[in-house]
Protein backbone atom coordinates (compact mmCIF):
# COMPACT_ATOMS: atom_id res chain seq x y z
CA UNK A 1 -82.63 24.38 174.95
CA UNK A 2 -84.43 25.59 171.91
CA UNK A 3 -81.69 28.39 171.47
CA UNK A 4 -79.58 25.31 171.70
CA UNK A 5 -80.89 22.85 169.58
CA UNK A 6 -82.05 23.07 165.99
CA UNK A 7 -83.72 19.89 164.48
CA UNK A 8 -83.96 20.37 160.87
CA UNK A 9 -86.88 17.74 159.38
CA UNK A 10 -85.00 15.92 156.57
CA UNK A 11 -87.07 13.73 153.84
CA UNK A 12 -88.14 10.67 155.28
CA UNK A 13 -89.60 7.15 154.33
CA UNK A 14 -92.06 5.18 156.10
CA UNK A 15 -95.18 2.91 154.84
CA UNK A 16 -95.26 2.47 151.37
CA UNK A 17 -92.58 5.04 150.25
CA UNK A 18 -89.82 3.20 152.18
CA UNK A 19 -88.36 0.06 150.37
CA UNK A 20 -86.01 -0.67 152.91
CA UNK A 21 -86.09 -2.66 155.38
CA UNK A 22 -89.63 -2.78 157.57
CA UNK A 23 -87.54 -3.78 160.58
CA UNK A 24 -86.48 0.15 160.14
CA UNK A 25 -89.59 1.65 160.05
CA UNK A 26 -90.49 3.97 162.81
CA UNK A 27 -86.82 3.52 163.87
CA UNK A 28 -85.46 7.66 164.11
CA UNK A 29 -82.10 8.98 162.92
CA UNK A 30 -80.50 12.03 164.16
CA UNK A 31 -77.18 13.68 161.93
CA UNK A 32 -75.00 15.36 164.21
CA UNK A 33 -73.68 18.56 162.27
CA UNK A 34 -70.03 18.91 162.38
CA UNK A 35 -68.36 22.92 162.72
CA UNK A 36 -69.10 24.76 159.22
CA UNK A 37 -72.28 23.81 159.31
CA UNK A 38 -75.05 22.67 156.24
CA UNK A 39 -74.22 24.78 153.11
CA UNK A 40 -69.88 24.04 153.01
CA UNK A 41 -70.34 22.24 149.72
CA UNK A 42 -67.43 19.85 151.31
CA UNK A 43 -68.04 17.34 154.54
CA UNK A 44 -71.37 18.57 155.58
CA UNK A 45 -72.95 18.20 153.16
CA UNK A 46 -71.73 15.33 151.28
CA UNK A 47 -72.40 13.54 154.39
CA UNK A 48 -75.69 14.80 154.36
CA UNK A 49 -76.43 13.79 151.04
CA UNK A 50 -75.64 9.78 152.25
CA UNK A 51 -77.77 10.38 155.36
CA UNK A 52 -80.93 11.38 153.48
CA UNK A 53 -80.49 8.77 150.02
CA UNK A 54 -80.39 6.40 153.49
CA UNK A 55 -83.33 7.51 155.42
CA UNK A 56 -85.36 6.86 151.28
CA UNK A 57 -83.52 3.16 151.15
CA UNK A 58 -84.21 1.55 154.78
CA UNK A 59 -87.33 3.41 156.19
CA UNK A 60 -85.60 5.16 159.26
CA UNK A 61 -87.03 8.88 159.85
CA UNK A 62 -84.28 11.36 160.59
CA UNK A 63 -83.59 14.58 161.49
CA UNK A 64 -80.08 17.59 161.22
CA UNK A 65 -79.15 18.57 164.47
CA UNK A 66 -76.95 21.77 163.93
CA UNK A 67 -75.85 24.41 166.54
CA UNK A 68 -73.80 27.27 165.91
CA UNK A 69 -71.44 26.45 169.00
CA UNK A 70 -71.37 22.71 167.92
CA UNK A 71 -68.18 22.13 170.13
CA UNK A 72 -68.64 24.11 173.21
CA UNK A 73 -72.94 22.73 173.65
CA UNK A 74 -71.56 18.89 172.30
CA UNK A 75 -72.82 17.21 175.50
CA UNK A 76 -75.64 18.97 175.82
CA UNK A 77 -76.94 17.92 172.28
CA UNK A 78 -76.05 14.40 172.78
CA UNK A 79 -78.07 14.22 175.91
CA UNK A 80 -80.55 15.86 174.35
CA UNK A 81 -80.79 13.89 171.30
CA UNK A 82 -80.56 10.38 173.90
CA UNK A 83 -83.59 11.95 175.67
CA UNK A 84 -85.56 12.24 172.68
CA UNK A 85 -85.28 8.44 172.51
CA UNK A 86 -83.55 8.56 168.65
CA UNK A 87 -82.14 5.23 167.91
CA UNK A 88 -79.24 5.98 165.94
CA UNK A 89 -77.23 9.33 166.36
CA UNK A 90 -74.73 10.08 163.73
CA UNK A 91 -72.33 12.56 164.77
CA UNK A 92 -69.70 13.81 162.28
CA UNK A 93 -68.17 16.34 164.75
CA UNK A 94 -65.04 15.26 165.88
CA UNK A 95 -64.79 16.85 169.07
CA UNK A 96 -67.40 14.92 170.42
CA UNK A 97 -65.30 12.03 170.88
CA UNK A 98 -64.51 13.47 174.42
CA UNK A 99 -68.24 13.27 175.50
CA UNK A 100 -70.49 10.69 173.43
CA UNK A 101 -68.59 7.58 175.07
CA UNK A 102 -70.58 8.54 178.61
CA UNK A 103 -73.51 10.12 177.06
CA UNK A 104 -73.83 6.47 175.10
CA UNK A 105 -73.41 4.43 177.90
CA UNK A 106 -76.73 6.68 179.95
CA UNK A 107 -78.50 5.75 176.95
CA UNK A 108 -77.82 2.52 176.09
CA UNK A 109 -80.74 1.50 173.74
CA UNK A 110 -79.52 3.96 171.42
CA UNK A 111 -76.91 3.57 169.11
CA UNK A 112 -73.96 6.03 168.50
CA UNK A 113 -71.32 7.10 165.88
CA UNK A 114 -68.54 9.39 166.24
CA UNK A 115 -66.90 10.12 162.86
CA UNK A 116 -63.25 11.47 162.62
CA UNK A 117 -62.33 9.60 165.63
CA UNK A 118 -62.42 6.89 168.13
CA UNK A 119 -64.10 6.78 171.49
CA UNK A 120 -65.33 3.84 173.78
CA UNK A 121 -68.47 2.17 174.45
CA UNK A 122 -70.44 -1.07 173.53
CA UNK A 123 -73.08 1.01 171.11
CA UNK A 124 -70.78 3.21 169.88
CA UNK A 125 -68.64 2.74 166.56
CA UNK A 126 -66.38 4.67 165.37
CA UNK A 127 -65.55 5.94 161.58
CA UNK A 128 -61.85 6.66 160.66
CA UNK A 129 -60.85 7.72 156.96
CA UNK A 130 -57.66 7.47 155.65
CA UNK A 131 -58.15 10.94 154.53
CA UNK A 132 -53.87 10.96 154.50
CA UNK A 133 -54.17 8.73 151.32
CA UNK A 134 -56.17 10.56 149.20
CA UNK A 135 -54.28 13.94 149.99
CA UNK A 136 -50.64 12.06 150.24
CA UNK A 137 -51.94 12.07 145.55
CA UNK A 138 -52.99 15.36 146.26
CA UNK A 139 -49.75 16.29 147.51
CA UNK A 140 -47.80 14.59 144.68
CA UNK A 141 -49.83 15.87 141.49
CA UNK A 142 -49.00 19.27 143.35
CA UNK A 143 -45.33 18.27 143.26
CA UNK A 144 -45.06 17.43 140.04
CA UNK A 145 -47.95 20.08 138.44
CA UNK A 146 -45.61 22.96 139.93
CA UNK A 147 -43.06 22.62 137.94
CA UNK A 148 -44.88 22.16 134.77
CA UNK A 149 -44.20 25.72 133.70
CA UNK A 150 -45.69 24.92 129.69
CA UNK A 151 -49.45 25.21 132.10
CA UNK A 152 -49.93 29.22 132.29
CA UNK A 153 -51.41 28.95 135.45
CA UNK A 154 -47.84 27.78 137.23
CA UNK A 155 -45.04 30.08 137.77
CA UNK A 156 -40.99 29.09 138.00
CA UNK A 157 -41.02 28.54 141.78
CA UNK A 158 -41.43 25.08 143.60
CA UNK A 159 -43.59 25.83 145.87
CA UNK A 160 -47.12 24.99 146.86
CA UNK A 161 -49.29 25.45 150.39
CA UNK A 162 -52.11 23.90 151.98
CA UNK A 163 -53.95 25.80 154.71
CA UNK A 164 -56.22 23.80 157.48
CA UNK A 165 -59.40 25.03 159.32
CA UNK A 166 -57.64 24.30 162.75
CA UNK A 167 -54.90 22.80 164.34
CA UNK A 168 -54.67 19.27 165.36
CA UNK A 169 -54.44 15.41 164.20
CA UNK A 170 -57.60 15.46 162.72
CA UNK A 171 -56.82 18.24 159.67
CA UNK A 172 -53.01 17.82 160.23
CA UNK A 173 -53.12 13.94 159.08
CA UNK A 174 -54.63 16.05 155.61
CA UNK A 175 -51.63 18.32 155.78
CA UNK A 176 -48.92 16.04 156.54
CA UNK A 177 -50.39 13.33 153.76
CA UNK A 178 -49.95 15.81 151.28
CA UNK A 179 -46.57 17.07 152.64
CA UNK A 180 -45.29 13.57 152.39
CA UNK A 181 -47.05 13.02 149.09
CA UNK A 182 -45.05 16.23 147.62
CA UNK A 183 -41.49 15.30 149.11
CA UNK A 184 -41.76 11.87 148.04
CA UNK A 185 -42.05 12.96 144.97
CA UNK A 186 -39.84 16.02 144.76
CA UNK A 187 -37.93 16.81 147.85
CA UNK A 188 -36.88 19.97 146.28
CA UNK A 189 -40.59 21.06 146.65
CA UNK A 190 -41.31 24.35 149.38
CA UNK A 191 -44.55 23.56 151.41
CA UNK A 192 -46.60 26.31 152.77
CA UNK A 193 -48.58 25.74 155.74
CA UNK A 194 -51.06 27.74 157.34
CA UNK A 195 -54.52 27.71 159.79
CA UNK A 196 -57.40 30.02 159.46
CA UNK A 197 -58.89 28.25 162.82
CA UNK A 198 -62.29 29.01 161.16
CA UNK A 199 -64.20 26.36 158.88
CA UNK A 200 -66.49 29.08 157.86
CA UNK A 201 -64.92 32.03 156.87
CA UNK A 202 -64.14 32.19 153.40
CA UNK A 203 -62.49 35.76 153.74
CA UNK A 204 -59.84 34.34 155.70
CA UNK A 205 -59.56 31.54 153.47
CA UNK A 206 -59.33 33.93 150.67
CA UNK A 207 -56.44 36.05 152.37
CA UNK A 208 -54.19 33.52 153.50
CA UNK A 209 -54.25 32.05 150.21
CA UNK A 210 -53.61 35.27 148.72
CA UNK A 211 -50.55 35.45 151.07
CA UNK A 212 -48.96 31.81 149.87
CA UNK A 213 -49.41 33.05 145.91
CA UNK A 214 -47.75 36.13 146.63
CA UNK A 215 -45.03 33.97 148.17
CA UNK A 216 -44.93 32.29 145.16
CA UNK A 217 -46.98 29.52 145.39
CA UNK A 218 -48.85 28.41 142.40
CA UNK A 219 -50.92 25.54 143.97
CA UNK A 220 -53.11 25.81 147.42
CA UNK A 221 -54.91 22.51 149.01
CA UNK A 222 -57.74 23.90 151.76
CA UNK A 223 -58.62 21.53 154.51
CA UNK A 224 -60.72 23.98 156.18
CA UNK A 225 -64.61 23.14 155.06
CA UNK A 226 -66.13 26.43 153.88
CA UNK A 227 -63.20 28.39 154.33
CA UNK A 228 -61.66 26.50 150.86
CA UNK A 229 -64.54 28.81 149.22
CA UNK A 230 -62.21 31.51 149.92
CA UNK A 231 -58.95 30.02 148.68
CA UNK A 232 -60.71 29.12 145.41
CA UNK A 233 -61.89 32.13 144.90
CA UNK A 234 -58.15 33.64 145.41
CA UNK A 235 -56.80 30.96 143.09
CA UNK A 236 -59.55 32.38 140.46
CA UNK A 237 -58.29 35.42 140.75
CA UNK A 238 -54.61 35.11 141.07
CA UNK A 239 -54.67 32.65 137.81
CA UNK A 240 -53.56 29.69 139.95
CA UNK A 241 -55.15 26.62 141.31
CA UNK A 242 -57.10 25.55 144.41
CA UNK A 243 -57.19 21.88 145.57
CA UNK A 244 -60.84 21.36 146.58
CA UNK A 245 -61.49 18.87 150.16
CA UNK A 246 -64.29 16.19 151.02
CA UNK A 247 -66.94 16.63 148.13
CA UNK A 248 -65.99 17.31 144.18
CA UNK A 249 -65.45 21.24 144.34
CA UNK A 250 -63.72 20.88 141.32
CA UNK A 251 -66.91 22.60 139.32
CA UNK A 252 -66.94 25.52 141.77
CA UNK A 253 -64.19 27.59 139.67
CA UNK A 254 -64.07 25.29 136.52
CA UNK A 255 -60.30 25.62 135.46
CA UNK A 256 -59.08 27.05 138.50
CA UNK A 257 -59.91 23.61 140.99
CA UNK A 258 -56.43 21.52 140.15
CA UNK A 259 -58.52 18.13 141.62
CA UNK A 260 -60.14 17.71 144.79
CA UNK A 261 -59.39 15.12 147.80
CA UNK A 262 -63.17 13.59 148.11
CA UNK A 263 -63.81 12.26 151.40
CA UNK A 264 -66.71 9.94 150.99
CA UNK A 265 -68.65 10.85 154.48
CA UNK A 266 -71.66 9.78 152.13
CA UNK A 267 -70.58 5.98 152.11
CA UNK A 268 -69.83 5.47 155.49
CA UNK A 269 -73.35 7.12 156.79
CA UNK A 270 -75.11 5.19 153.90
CA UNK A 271 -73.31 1.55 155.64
CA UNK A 272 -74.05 2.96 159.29
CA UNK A 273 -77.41 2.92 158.39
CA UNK A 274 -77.82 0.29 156.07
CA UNK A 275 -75.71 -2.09 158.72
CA UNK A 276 -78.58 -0.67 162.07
CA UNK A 277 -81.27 -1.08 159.18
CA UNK A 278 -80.00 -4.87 159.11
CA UNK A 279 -79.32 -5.42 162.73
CA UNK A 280 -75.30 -5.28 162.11
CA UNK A 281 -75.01 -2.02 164.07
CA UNK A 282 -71.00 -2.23 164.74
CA UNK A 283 -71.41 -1.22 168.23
CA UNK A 284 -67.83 -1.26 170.13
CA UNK A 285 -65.60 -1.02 166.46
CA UNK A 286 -63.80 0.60 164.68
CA UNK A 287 -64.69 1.18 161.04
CA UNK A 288 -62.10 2.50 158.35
CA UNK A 289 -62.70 3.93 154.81
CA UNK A 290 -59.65 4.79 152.40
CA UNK A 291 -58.36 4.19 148.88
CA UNK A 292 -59.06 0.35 149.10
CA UNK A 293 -62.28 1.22 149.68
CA UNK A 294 -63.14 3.73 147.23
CA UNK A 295 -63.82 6.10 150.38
CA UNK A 296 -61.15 8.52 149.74
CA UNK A 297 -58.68 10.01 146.31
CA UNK A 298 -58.79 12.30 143.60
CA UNK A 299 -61.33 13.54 141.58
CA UNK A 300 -61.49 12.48 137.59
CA UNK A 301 -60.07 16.43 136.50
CA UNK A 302 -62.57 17.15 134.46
CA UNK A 303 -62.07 20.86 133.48
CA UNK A 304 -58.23 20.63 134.17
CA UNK A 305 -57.21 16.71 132.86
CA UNK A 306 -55.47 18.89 129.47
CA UNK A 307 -53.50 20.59 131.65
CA UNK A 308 -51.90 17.85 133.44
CA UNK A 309 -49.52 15.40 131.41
CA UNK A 310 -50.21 12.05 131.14
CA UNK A 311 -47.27 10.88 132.46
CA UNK A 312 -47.90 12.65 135.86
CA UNK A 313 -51.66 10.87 135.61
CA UNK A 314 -49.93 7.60 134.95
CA UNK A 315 -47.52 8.01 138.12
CA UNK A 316 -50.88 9.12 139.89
CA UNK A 317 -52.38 5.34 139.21
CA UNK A 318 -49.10 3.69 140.48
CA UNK A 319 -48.96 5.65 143.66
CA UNK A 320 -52.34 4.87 144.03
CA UNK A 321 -51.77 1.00 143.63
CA UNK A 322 -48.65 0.93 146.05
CA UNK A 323 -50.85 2.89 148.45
CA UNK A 324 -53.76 0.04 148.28
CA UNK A 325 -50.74 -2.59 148.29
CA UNK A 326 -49.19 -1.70 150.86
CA UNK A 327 -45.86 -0.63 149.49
CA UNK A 328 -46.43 3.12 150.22
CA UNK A 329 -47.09 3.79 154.01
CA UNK A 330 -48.68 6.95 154.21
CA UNK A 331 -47.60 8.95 157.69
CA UNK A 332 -50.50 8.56 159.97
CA UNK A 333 -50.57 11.54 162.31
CA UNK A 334 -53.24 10.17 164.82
CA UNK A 335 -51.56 6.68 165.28
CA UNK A 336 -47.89 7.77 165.04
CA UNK A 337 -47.63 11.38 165.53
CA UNK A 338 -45.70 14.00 164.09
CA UNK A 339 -42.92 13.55 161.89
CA UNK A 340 -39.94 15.34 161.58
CA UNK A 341 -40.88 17.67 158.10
CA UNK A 342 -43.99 18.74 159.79
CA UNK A 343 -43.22 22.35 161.36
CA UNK A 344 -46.87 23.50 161.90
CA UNK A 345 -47.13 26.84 160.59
């Protein structure tokens, strides 16, 4: 198992550093790494970043757990992780949702989190984000940026792309948000789809969204963790602009990141923990995070907010507000399947 298993130590509180709760203390933590691994500057990390300001605020110890087959040796982790006797397991891979519902229930004094799905069990809860909100704004400042020919960056053609690290309702609900977010807006607009089925290969991020520019797109979202560090870097290049995914990567290329889609996986670790820190584990729920709750949207544009019109800002704020209201339904891929403009690749 050690060729199986790497525990990275993360900072911990305990005794008079920790000013959580003492209930906590002594109490262990385990992250579960999702595929891309620490280091994507996008979900891994920023979920990271929760998990250890948590571990400082209620006095739990914790540990990474990465693997670089995190899919295919799932199980084994999880059993491995149960075995160790850690209390809470956090697991932001979403594949695991096939095993952690048995692997909870042979370690029941344990509590459990799958992220990015739903799975069964009385001391498991799982984390959904609306991730199709934030990227259905995504998809219409793409709509309506593309044909704003006065920015030099944007060329004549309507057309955009988005590419995802892999196939399936967990990235598509990303890709169809913003496909419904662009033909809401502009039905007129082309949108380019495309999978590297890698979340940690910027070269073939880089060359697919070489491909969609030269097929005249002038704006590329990436759902595909590190991966996107390749299409940013091709939107650098090619004079056009990246939409970043999860964490702010709108700094990475200053200029050259349109927005990005945050994904607040730092939030909904911080409550995990803060709610098994207080006794309110939600063991045997469901917990969501979207616009209404801050959890999800656009970044503030900070290097590219001259480039953008206001009026396209101010339509940003009312979709927004009918999203949060109710009076936008944005197409839900995991609850309701595919709809009819979605064509895969």
């Amino acid at each position: 198992m050690a060729s199986l298993l790497a525990l990275t130590a993360c900072a911990t509180a305990s005794g008079d550093d920790a000013e959580g709760d003492s209930a906590a203390s002594g109490d262990k933590a385990a992250l579960v790494i999702a595929q891309g691994g620490l280091g994507d500057q996008s979900y891994n990390d920023t979920a990271n970043e929760g998990f250890q300001r948590a571990l400082n605020d209620t006095g739990l110890e914790g540990n990474t757990i990465e693997s670089n087959d995190i899919v295919g040796q799932g199980e084994q982790l999880l059993r491995r992780a149960g075995q160790s006797g850690i209390d809470l397991i956090l697991d932001l891979e979403f594949t695991h949702n096939e095993v952690i519902g048995d692997v909870a229930a042979d370690f029941p004094e344990s509590d459990w989190a799958i992220f990015n799905a739903e799975a069964p069990g009385e001391n498991v809860a799982s984390v959904l984000f609306q991730e199709q909100e934030g990227s259905y704004l995504a998809g219409a400042l793409a709509a309506m940026q593309t044909t704003n020919t006065d920015d030099p960056r944007i060329n004549s053609d309507k057309v955009i792309g988005v590419i995802g690290g892999s196939s399936g309702v967990g990235i598509d609900k990303f890709i169809v948000g913003y496909m419904q977010g662009a033909q809401d807006v502009d039905p007129d607009v082309k949108v380019l789809t495309a999978y590297a089925n890698d979340f940690a290969d910027p070269a073939k991020g880089q060359q697919l969204a070489q491909s969609m520019f030269e097929q005249g797109a002038d704006i590329v979202y990436s759902v595909a963790g590190g991966t996107g560090a390749g299409v940013i870097q091709a939107a650098e290049e090619a004079n056009h602009y990246a939409i970043g995914v999860d964490d702010n990567q709108d700094g990475v290329a200053p200029g050259s990141v349109l927005t990005s889609v945050l994904k607040r996986s730092d939030l909904a670790v911080e409550q995990l923990m803060h709610d098994y820190a207080d006794g309110n584990f939600p063991g045997g729920k469901t917990v969501s995070f979207g616009l209404k709750e801050d959890a999800v949207g656009l970044t503030e544009f900070e290097y590219t907010k001259d480039q953008i019109a206001p009026a396209t800002l101010d339509k940003l704020d009312e979709l927004r507000q009918q999203i949060i209201d109710g009076d936008i339904e944005v197409w839900n891929v995991v609850e309701q399947g595919y709809p009819d403009y979605y064509t895969g690749q």
